[in-house]
PDB file of N, CA and C in Angstrom:
ATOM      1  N   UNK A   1       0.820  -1.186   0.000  1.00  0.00           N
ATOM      2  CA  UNK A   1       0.000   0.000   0.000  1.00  0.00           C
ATOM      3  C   UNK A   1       0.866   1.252   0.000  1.00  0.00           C
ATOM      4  N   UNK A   2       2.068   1.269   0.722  1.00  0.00           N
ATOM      5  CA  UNK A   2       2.757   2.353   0.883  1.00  0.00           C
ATOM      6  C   UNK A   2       3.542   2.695  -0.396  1.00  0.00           C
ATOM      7  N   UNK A   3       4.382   1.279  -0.674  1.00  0.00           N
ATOM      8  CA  UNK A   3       4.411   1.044  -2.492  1.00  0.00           C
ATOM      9  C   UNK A   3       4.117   1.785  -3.501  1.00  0.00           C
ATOM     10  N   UNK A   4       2.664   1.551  -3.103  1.00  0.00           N
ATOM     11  CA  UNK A   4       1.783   2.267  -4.639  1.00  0.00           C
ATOM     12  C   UNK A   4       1.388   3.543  -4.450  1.00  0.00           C
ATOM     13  N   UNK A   5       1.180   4.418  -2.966  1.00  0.00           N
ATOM     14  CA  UNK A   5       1.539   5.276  -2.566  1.00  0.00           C
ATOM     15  C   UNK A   5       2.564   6.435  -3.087  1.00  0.00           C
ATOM     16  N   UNK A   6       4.025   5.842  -3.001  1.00  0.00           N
ATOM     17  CA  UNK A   6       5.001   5.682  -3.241  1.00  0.00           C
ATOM     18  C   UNK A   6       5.434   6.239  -4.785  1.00  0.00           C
ATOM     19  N   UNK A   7       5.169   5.003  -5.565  1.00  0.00           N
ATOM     20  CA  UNK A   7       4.854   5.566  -7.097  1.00  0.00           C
ATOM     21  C   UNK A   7       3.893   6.100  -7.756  1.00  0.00           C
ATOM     22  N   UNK A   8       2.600   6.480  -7.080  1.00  0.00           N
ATOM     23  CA  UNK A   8       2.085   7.568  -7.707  1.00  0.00           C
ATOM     24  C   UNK A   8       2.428   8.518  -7.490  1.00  0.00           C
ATOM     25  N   UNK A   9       3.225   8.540  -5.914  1.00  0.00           N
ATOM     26  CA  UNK A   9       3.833  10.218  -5.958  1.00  0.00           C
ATOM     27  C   UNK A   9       4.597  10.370  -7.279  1.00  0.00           C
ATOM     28  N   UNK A  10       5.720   9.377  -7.149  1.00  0.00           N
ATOM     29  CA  UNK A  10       6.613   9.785  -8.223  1.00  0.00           C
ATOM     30  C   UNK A  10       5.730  10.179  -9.480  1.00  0.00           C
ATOM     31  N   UNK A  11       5.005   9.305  -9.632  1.00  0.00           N
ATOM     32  CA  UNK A  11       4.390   9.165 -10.945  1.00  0.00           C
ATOM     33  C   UNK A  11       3.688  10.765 -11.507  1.00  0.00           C
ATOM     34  N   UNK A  12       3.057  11.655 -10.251  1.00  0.00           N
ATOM     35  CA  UNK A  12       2.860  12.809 -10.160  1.00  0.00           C
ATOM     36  C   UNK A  12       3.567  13.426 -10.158  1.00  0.00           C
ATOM     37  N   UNK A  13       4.721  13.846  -9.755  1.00  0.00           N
ATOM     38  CA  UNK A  13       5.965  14.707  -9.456  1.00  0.00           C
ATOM     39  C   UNK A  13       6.038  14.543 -11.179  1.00  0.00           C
ATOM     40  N   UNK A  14       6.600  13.500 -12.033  1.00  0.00           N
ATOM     41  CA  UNK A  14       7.153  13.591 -12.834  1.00  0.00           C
ATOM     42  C   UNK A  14       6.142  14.509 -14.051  1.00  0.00           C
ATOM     43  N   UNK A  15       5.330  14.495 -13.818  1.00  0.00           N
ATOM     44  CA  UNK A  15       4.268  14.762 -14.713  1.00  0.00           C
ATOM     45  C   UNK A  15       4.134  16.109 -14.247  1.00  0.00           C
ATOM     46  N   UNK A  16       4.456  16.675 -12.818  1.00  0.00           N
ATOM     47  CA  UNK A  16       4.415  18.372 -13.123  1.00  0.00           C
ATOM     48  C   UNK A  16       5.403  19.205 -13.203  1.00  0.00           C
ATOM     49  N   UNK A  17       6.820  18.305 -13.017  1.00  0.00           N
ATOM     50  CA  UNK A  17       7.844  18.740 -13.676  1.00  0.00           C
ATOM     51  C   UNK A  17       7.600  18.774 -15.265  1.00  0.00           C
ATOM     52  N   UNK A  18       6.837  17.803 -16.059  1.00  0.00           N
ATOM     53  CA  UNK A  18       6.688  17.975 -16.978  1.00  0.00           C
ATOM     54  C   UNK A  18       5.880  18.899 -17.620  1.00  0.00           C
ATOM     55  N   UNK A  19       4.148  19.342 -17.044  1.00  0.00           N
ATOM     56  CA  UNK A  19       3.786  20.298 -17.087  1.00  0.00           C
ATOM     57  C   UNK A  19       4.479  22.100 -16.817  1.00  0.00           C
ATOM     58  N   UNK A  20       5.494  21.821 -16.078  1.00  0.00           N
ATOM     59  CA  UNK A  20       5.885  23.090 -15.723  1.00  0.00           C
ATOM     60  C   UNK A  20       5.437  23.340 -14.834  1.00  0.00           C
ATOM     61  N   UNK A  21       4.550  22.710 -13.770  1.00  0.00           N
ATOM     62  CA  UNK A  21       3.896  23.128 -12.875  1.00  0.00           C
ATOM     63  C   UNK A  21       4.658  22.994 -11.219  1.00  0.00           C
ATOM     64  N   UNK A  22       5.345  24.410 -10.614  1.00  0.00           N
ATOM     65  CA  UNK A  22       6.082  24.377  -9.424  1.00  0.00           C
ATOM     66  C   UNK A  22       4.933  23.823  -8.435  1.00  0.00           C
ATOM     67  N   UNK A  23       5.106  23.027  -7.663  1.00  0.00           N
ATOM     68  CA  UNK A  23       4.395  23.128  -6.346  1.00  0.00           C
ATOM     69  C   UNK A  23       5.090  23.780  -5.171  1.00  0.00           C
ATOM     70  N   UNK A  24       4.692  24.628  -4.526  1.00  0.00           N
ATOM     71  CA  UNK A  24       5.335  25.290  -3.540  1.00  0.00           C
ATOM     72  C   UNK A  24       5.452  24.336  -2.347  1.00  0.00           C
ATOM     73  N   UNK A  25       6.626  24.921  -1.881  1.00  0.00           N
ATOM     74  CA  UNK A  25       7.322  23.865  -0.537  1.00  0.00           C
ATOM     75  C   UNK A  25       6.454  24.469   0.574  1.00  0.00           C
ATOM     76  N   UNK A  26       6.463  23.618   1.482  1.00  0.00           N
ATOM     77  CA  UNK A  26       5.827  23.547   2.978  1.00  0.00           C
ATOM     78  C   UNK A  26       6.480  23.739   4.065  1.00  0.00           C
ATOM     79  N   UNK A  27       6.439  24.436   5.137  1.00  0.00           N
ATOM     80  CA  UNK A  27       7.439  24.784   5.935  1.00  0.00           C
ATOM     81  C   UNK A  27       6.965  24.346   7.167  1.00  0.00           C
ATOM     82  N   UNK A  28       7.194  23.655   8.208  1.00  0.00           N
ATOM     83  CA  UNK A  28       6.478  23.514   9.233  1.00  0.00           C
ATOM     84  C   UNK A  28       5.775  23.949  10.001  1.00  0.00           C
ATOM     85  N   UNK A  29       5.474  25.095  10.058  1.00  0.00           N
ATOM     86  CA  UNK A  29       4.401  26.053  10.143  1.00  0.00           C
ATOM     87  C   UNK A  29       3.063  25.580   9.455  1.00  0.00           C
ATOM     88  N   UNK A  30       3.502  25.505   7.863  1.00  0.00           N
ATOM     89  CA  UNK A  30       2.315  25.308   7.210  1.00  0.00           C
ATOM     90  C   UNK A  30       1.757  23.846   7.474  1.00  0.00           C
ATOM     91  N   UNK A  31       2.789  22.593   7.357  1.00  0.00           N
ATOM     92  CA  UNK A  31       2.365  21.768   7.495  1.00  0.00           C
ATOM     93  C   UNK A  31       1.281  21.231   9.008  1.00  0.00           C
ATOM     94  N   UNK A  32       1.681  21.707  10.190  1.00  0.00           N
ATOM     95  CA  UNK A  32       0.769  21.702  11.437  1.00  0.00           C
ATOM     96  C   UNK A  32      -0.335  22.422  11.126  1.00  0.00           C
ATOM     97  N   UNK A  33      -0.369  23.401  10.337  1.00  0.00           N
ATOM     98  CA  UNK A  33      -1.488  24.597   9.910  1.00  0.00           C
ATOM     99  C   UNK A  33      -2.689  23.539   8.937  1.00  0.00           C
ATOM    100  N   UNK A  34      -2.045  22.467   8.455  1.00  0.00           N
ATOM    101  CA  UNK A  34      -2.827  21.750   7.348  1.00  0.00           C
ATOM    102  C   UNK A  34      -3.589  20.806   8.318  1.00  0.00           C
ATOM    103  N   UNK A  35      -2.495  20.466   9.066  1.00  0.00           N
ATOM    104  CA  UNK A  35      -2.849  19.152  10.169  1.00  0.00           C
ATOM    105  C   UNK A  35      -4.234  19.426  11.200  1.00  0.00           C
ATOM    106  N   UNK A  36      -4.223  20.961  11.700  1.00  0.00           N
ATOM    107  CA  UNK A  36      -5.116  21.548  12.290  1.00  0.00           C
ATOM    108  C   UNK A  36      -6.577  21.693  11.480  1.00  0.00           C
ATOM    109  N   UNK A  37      -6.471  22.300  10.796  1.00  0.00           N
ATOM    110  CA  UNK A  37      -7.812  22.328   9.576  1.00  0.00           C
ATOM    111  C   UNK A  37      -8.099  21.155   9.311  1.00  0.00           C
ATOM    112  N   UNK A  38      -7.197  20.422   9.045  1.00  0.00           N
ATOM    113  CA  UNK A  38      -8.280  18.336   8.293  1.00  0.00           C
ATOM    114  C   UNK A  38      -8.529  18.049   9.578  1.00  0.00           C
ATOM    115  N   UNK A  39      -8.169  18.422  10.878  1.00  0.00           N
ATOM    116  CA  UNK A  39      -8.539  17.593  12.416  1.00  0.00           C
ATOM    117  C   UNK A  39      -7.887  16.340  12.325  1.00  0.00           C
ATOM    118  N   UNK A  40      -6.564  16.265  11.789  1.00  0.00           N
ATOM    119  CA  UNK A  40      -5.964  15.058  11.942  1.00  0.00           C
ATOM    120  C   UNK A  40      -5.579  14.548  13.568  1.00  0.00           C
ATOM    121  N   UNK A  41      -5.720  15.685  14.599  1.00  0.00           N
ATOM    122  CA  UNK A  41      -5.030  15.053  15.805  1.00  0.00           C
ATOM    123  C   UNK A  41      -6.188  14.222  16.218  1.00  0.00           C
ATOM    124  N   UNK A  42      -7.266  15.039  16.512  1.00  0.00           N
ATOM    125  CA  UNK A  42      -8.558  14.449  16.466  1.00  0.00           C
ATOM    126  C   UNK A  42      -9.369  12.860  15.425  1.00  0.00           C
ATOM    127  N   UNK A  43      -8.606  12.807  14.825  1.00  0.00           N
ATOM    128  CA  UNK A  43      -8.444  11.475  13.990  1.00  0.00           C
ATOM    129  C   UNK A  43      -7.467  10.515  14.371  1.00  0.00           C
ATOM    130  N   UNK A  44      -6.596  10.910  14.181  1.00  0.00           N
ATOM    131  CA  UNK A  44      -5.303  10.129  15.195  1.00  0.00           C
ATOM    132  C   UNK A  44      -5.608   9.549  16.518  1.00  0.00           C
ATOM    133  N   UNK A  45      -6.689  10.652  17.347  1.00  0.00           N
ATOM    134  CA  UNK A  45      -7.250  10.042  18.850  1.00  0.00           C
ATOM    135  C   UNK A  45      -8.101   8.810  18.674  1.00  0.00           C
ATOM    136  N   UNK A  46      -8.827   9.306  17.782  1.00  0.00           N
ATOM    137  CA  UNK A  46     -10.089   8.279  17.432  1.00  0.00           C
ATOM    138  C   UNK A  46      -9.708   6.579  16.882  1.00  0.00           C
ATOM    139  N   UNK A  47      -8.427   7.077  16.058  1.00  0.00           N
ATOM    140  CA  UNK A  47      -8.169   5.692  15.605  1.00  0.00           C
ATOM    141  C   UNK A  47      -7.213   4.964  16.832  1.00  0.00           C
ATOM    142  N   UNK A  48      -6.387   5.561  17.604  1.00  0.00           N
ATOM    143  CA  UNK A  48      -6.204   5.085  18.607  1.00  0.00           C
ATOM    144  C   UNK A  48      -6.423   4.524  19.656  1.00  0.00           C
ATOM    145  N   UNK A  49      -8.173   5.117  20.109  1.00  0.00           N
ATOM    146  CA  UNK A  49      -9.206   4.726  20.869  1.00  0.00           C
ATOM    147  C   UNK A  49      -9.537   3.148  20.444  1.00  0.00           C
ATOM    148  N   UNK A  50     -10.005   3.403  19.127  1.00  0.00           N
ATOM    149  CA  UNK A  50     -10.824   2.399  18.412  1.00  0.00           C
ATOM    150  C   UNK A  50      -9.617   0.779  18.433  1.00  0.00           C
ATOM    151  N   UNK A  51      -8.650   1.079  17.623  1.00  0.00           N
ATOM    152  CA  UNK A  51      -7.244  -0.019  17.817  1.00  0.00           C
ATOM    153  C   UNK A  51      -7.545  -0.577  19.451  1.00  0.00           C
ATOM    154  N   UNK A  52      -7.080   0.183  20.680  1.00  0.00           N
ATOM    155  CA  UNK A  52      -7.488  -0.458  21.871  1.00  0.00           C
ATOM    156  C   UNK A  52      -8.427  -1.261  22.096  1.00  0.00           C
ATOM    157  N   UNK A  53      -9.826  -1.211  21.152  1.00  0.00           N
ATOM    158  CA  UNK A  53     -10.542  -1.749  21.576  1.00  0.00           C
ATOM    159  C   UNK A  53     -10.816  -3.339  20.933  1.00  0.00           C
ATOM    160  N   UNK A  54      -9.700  -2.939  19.889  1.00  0.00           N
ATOM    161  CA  UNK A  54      -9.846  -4.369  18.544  1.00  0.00           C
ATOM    162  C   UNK A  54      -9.451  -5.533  19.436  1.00  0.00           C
ATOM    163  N   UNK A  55     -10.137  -6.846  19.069  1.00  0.00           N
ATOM    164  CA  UNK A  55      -9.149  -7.698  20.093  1.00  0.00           C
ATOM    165  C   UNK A  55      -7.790  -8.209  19.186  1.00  0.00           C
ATOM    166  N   UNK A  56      -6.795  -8.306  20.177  1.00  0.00           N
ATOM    167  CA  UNK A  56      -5.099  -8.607  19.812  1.00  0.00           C
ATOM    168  C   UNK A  56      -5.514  -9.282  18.684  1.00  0.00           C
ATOM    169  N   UNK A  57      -5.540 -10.231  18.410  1.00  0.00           N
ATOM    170  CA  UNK A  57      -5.646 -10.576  16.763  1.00  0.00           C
ATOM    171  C   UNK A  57      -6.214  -9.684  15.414  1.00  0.00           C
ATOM    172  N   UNK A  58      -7.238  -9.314  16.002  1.00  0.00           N
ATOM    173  CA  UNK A  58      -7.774  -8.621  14.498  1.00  0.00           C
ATOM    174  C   UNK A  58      -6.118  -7.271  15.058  1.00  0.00           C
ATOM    175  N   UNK A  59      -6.027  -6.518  15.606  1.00  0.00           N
ATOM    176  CA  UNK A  59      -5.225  -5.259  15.877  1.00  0.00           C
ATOM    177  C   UNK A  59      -4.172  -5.788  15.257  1.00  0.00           C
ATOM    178  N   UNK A  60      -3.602  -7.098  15.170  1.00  0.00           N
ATOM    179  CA  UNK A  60      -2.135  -7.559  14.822  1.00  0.00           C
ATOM    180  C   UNK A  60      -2.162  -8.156  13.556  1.00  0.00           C
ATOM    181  N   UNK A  61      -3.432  -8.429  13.324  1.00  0.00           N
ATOM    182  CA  UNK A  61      -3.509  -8.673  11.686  1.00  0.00           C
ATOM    183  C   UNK A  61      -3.429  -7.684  10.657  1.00  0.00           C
ATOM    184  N   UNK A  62      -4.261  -6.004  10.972  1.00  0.00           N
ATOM    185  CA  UNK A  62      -4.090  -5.422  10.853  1.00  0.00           C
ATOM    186  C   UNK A  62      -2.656  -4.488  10.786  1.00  0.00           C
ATOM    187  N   UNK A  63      -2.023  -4.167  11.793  1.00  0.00           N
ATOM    188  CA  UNK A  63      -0.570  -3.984  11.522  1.00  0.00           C
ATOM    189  C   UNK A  63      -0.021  -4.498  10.621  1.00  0.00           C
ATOM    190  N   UNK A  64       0.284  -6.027  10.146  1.00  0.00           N
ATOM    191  CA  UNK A  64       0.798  -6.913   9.360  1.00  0.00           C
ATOM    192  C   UNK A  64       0.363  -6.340   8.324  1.00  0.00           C
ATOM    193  N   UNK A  65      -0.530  -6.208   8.260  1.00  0.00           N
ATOM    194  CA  UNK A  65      -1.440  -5.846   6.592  1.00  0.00           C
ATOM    195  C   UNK A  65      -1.273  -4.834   6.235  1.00  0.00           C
ATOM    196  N   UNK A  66      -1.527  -3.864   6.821  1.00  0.00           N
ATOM    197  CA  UNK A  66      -1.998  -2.323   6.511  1.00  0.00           C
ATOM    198  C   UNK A  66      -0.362  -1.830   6.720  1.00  0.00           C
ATOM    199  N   UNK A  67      -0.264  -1.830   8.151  1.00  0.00           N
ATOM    200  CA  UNK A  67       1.445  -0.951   7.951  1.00  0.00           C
ATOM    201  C   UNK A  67       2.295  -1.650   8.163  1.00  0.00           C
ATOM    202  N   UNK A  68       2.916  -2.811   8.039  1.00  0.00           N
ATOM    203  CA  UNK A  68       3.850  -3.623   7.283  1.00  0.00           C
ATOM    204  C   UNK A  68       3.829  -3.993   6.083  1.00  0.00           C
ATOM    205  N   UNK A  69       2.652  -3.905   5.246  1.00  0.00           N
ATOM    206  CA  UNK A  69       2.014  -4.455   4.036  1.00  0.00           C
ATOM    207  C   UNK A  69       2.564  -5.811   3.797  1.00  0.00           C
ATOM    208  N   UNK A  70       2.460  -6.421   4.611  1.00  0.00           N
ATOM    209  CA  UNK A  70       2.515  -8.210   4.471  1.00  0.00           C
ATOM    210  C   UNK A  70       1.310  -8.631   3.420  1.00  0.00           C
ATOM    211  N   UNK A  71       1.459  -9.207   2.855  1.00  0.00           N
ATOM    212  CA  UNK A  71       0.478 -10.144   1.782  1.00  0.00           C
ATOM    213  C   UNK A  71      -0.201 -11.220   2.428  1.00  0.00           C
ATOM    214  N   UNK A  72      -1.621 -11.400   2.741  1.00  0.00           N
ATOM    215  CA  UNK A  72      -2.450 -12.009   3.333  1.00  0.00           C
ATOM    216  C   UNK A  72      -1.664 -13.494   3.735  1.00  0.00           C
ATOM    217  N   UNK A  73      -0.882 -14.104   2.742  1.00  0.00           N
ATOM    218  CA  UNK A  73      -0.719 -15.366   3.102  1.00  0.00           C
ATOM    219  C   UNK A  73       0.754 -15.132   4.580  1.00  0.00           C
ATOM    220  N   UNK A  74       1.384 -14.011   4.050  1.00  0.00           N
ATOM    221  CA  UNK A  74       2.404 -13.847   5.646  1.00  0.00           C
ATOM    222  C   UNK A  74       2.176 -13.385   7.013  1.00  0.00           C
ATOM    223  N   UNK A  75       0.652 -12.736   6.653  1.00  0.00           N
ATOM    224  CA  UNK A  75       0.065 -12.320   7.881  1.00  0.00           C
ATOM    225  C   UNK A  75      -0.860 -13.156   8.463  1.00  0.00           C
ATOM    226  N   UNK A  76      -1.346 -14.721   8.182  1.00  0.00           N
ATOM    227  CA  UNK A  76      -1.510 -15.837   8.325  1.00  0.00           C
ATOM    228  C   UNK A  76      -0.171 -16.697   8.935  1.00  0.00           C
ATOM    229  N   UNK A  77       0.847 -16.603   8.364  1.00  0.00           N
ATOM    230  CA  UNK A  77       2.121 -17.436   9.067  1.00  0.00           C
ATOM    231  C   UNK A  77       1.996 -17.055  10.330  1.00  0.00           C
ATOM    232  N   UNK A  78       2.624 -15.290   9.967  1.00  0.00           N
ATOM    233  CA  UNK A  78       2.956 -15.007  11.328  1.00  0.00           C
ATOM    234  C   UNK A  78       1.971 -14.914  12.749  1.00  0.00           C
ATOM    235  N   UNK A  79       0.614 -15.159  12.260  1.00  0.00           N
ATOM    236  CA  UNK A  79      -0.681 -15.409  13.215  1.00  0.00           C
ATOM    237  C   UNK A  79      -0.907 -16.336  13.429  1.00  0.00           C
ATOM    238  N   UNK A  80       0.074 -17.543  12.961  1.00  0.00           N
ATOM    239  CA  UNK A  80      -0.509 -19.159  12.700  1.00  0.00           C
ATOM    240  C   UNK A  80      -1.519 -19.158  12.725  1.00  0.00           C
ATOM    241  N   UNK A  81      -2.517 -18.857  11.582  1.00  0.00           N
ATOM    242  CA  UNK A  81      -3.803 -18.850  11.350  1.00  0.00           C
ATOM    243  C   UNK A  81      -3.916 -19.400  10.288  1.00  0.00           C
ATOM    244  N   UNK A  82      -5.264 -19.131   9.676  1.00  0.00           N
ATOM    245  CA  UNK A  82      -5.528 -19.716   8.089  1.00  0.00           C
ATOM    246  C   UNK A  82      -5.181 -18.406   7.521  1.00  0.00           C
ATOM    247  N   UNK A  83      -4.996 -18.777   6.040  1.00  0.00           N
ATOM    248  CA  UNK A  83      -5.893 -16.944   5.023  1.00  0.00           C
ATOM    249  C   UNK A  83      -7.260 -16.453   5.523  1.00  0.00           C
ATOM    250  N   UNK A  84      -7.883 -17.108   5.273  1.00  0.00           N
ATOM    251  CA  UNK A  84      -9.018 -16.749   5.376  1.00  0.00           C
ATOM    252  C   UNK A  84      -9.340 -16.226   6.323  1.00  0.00           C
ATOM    253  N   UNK A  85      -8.764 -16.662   7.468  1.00  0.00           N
ATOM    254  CA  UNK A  85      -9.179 -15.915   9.173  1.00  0.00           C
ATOM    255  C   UNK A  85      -8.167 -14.679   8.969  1.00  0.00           C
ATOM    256  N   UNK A  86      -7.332 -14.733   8.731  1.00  0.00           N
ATOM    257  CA  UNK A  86      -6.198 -13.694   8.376  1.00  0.00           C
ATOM    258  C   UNK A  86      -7.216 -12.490   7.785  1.00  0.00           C
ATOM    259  N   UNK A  87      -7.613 -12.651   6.596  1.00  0.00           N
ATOM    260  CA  UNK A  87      -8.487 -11.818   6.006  1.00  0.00           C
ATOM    261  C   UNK A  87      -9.555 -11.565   6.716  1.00  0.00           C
ATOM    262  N   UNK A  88     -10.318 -12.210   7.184  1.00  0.00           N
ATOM    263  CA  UNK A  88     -11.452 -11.975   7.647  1.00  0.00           C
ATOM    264  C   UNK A  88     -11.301 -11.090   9.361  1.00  0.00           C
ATOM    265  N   UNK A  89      -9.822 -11.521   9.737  1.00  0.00           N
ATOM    266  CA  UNK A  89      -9.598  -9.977  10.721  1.00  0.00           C
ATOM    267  C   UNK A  89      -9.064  -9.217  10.245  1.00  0.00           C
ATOM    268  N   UNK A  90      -8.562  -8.662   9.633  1.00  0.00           N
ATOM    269  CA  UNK A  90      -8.263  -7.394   8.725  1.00  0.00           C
ATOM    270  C   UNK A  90      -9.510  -7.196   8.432  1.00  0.00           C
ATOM    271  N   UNK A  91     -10.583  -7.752   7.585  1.00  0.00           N
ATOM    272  CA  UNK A  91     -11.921  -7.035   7.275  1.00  0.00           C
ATOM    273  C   UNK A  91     -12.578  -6.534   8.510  1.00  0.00           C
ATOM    274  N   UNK A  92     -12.729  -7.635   9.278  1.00  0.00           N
ATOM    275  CA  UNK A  92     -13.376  -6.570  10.591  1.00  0.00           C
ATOM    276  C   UNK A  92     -12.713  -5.677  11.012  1.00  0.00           C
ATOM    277  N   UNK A  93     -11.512  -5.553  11.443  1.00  0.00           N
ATOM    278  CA  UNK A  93     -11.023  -4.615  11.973  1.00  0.00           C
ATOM    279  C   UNK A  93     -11.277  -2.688  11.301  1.00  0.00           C
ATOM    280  N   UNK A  94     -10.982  -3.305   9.926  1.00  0.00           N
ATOM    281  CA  UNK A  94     -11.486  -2.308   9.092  1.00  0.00           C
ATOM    282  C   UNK A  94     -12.736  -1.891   9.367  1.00  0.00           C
ATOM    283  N   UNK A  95     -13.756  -2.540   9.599  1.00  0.00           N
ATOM    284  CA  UNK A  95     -15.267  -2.069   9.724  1.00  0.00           C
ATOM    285  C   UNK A  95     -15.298  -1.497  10.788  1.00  0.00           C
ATOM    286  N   UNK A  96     -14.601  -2.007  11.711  1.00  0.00           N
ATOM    287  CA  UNK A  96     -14.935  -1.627  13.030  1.00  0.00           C
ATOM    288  C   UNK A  96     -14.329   0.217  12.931  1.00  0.00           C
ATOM    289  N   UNK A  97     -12.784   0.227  12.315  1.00  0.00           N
ATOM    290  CA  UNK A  97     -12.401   1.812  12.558  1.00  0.00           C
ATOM    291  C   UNK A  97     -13.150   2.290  11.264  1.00  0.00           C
ATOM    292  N   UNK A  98     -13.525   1.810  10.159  1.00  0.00           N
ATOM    293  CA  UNK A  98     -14.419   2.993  10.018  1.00  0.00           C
ATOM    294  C   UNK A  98     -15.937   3.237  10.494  1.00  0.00           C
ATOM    295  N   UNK A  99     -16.317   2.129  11.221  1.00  0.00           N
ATOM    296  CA  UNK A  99     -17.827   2.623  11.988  1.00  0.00           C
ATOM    297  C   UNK A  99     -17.061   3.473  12.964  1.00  0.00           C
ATOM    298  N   UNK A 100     -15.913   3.607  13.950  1.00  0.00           N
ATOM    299  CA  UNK A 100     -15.841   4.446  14.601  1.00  0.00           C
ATOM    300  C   UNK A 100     -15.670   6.146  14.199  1.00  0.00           C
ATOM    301  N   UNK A 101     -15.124   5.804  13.052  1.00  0.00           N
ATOM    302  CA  UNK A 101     -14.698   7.217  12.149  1.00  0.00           C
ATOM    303  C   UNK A 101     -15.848   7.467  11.831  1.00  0.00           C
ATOM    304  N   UNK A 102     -16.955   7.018  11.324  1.00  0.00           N
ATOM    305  CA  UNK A 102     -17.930   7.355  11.057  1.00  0.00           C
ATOM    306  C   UNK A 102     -19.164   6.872  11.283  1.00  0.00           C
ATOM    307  N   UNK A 103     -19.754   6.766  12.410  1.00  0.00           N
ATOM    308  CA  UNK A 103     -20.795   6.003  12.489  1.00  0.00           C
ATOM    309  C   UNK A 103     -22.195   5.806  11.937  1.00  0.00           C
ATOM    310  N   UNK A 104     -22.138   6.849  10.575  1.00  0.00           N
ATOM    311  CA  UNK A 104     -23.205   7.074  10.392  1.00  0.00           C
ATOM    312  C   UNK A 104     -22.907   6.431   8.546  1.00  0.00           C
ATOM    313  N   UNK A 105     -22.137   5.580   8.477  1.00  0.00           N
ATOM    314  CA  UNK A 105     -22.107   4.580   7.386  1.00  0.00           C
ATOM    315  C   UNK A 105     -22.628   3.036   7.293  1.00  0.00           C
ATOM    316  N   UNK A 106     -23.403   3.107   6.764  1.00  0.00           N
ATOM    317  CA  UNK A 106     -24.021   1.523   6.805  1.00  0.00           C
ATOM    318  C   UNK A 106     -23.110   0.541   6.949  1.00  0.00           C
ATOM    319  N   UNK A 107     -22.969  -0.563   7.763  1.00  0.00           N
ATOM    320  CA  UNK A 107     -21.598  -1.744   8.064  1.00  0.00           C
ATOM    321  C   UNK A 107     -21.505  -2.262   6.719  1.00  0.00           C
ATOM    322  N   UNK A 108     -22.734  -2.019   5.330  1.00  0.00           N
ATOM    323  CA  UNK A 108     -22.306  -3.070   4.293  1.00  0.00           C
ATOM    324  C   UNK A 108     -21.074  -2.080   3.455  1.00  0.00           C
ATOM    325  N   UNK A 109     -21.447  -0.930   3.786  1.00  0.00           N
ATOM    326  CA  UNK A 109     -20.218   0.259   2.949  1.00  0.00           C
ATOM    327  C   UNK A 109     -19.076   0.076   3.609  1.00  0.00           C
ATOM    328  N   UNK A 110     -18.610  -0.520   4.465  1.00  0.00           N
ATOM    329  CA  UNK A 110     -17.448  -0.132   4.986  1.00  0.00           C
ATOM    330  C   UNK A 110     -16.700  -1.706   4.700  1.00  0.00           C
ATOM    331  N   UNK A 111     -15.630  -1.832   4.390  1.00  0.00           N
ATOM    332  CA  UNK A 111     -14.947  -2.422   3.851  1.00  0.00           C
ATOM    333  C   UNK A 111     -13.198  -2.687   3.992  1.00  0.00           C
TER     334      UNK A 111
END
């Protein structure tokens, strides 16, 4: 995930160097100034809250997946689990932080 992340930046950068198009730099000032307006700390709390409440497996399947980007079948090894349970806590876990992020999304939208 971080990967593909990763190369679309590039993939963008290269394309507005090619347009001609400067993007102006960010100074740390601005960047906390951005952080304040989206309510990222306030997001950051929430997903923190919510993680505490996952039980240790789905929370550690998750890690594996999402920010290690392990591939379902290594985040099964390292859980000595199946795939399928592997996946199927990563899916909940997912439902669960975005019903907390948003509770006002139907459980079949969240994914």
């Amino acid at each position: 995930m971080l990967a593909r992340y990763q190369r679309d930046g590039q993939i963008e950068r290269r394309a507005l160097r090619r347009l001609g198009v400067e993007v102006p730099a960010l100074d740390c000032d601005d960047v906390l100034r951005i952080i304040e307006l989206a309510g990222l700390s306030e997001l950051r709390g929430a997903v923190a809250r919510e993680l505490q409440t996952l039980p240790t497996g789905h929370r550690d399947a998750l890690r594996l997946r999402v920010v290690d980007e392990l591939a379902y079948a290594d985040v099964a090894r390292r859980l000595n689990v199946s795939e399928p349970t592997a996946r199927a806590r990563v899916s909940r876990a997912l439902r669960a932080l975005g019903r907390a992020l948003d509770p006002t999304t139907p459980y079949e939208e969240i994914a």
